[in-house]
Protein backbone atom coordinates (compact mmCIF):
# COMPACT_ATOMS: atom_id res chain seq x y z
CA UNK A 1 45.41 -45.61 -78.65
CA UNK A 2 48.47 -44.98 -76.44
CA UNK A 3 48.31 -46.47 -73.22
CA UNK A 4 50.58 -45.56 -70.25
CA UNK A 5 51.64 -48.86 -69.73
CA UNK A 6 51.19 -52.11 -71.54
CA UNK A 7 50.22 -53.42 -68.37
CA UNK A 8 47.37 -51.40 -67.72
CA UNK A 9 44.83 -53.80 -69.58
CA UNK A 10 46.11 -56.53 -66.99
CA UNK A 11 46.16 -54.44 -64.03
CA UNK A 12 42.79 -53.00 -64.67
CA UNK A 13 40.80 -55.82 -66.63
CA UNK A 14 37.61 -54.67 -68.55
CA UNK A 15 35.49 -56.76 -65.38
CA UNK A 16 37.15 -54.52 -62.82
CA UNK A 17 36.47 -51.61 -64.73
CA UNK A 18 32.64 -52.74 -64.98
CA UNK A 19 32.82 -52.71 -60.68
CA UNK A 20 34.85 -49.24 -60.61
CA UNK A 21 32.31 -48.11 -63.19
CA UNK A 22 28.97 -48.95 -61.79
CA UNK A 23 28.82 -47.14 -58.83
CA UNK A 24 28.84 -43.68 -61.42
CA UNK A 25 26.60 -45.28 -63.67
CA UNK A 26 23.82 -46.53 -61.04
CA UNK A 27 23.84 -42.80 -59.85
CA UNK A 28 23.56 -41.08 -62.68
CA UNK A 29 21.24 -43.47 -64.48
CA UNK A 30 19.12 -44.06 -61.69
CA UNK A 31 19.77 -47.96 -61.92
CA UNK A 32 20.64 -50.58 -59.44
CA UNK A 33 24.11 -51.56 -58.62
CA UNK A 34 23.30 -54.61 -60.53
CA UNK A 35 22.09 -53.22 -63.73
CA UNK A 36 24.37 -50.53 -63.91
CA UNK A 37 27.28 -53.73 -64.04
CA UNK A 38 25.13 -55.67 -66.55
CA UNK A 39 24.94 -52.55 -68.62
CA UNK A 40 28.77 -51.68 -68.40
CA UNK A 41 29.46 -55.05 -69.21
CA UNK A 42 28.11 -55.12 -72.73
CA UNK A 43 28.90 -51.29 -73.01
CA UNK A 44 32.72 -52.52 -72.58
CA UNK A 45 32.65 -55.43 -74.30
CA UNK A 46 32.82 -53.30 -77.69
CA UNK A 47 36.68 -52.65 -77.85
CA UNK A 48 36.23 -48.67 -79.06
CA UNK A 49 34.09 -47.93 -75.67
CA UNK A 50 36.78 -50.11 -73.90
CA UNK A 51 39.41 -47.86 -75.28
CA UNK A 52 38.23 -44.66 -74.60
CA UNK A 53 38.06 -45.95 -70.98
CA UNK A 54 41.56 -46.69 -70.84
CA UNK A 55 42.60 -43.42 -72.82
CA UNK A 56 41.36 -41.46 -69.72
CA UNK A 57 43.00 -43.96 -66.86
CA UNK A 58 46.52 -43.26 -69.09
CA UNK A 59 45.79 -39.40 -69.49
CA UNK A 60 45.28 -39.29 -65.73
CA UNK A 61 48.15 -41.50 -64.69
CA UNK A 62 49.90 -39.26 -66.87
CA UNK A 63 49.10 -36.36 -64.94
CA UNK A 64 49.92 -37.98 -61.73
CA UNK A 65 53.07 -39.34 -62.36
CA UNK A 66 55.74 -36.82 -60.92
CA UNK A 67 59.73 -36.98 -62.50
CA UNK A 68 61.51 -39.34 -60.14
CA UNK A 69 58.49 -41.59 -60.49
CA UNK A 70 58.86 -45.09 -62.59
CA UNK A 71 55.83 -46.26 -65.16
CA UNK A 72 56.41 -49.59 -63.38
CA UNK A 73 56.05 -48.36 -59.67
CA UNK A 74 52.61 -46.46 -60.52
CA UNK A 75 51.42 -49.37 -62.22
CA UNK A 76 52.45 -51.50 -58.98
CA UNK A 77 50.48 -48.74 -56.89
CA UNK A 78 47.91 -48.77 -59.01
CA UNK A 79 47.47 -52.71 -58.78
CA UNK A 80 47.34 -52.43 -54.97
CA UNK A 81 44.96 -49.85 -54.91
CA UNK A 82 42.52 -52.10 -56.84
CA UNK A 83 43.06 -54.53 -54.57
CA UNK A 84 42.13 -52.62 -51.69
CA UNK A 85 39.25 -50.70 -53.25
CA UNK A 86 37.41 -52.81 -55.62
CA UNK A 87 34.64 -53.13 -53.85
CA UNK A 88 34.70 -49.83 -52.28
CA UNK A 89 34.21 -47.70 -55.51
CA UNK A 90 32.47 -44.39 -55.21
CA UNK A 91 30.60 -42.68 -57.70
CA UNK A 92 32.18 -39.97 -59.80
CA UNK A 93 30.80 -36.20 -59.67
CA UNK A 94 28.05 -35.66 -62.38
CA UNK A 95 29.05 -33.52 -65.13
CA UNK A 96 27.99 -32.67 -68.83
CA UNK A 97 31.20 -34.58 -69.76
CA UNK A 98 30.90 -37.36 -67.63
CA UNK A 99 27.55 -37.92 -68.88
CA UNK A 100 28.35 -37.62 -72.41
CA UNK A 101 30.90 -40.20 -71.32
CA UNK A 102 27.92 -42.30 -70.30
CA UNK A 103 25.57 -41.62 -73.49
CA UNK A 104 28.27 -42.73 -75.36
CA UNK A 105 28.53 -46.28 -73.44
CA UNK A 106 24.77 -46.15 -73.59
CA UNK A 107 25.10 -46.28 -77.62
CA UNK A 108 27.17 -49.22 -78.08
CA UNK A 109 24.22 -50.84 -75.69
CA UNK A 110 21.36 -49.85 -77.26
CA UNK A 111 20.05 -47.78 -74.42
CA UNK A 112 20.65 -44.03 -75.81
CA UNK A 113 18.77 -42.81 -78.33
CA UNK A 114 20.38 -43.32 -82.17
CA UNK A 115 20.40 -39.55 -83.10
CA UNK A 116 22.67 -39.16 -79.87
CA UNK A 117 25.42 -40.78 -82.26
CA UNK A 118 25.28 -37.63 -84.49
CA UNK A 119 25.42 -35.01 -82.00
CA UNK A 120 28.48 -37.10 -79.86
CA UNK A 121 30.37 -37.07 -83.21
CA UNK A 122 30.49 -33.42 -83.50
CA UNK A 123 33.32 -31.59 -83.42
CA UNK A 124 32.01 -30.14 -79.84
CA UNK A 125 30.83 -33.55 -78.53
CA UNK A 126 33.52 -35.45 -79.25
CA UNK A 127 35.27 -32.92 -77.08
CA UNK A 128 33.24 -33.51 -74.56
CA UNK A 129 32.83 -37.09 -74.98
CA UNK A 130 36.77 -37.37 -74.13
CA UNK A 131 36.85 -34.38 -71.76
CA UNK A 132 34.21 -37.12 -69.90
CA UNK A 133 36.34 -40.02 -70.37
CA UNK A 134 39.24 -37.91 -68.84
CA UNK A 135 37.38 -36.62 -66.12
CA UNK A 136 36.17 -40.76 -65.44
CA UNK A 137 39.66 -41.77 -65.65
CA UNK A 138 40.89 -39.51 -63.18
CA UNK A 139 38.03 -40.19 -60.95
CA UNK A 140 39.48 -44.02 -61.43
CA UNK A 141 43.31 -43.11 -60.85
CA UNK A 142 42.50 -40.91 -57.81
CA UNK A 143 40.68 -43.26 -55.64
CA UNK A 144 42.99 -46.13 -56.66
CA UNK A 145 46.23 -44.39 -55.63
CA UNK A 146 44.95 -43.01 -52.09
């Protein structure tokens, strides 16, 4: 895994995740705000789901980061953005990738079917699974740095 920064795990800590997360999960899983954070919670708890996670936030602040631009002032942006929008997270736009994303979570949970492990580790879901985790991370990176 190649992060962005090394202090992207300490600006955005798997719990904060879990409350960007949930409102995305809730909608497309049909759960309450509450079970959609229990869920996440155990889902991110296993460190390869917690990974891909922060794959896509670094791909995206990648993306975002323009050439006069330090690692360290994005980071700082980022941090402030999570301050001010914790608790005002929005959901992310459905998609085929972003819910292979989510079956993927589901499996580490026990919530997805097994034989969904098969066709995610395809050549073709795998490419999904990260186009997903991309797609999340943006979705992350974009509200953070308004």
């Amino acid at each position: 895994m190649t992060l962005f920064s090394r202090r992207l795990p300490h600006v955005l800590p798997r719990k904060d995740l879990v409350l960007l997360l949930a409102p995305t999960y809730s909608a497309a899983r049909g759960v309450d705000h509450e079970e959609a954070t229990e869920r996440l919670s155990r889902a991110l708890e296993v460190p390869g789901a917690l990974d891909d996670i922060y794959e896509g936030v670094s791909a995206a602040l990648r993306d975002v980061r323009g050439p006069r631009t330090t690692e360290d002032a994005l980071m700082d942006k980022l941090s402030a953005g999570l301050v001010a929008r914790r608790a005002r997270a929005k959901a992310a736009d459905a998609s085929p990738a972003v819910s292979a994303a989510l079956v993927r979570l589901d499996l580490e949970i026990g919530v997805a079917p097994e034989q969904m492990r098969a066709t995610l580790a395809s050549d073709r879901g795998r490419a999904l699974v990260d186009q997903g985790f991309r797609a999340l991370g943006a979705h992350l990176v974009k509200d953070l740095l308004r």
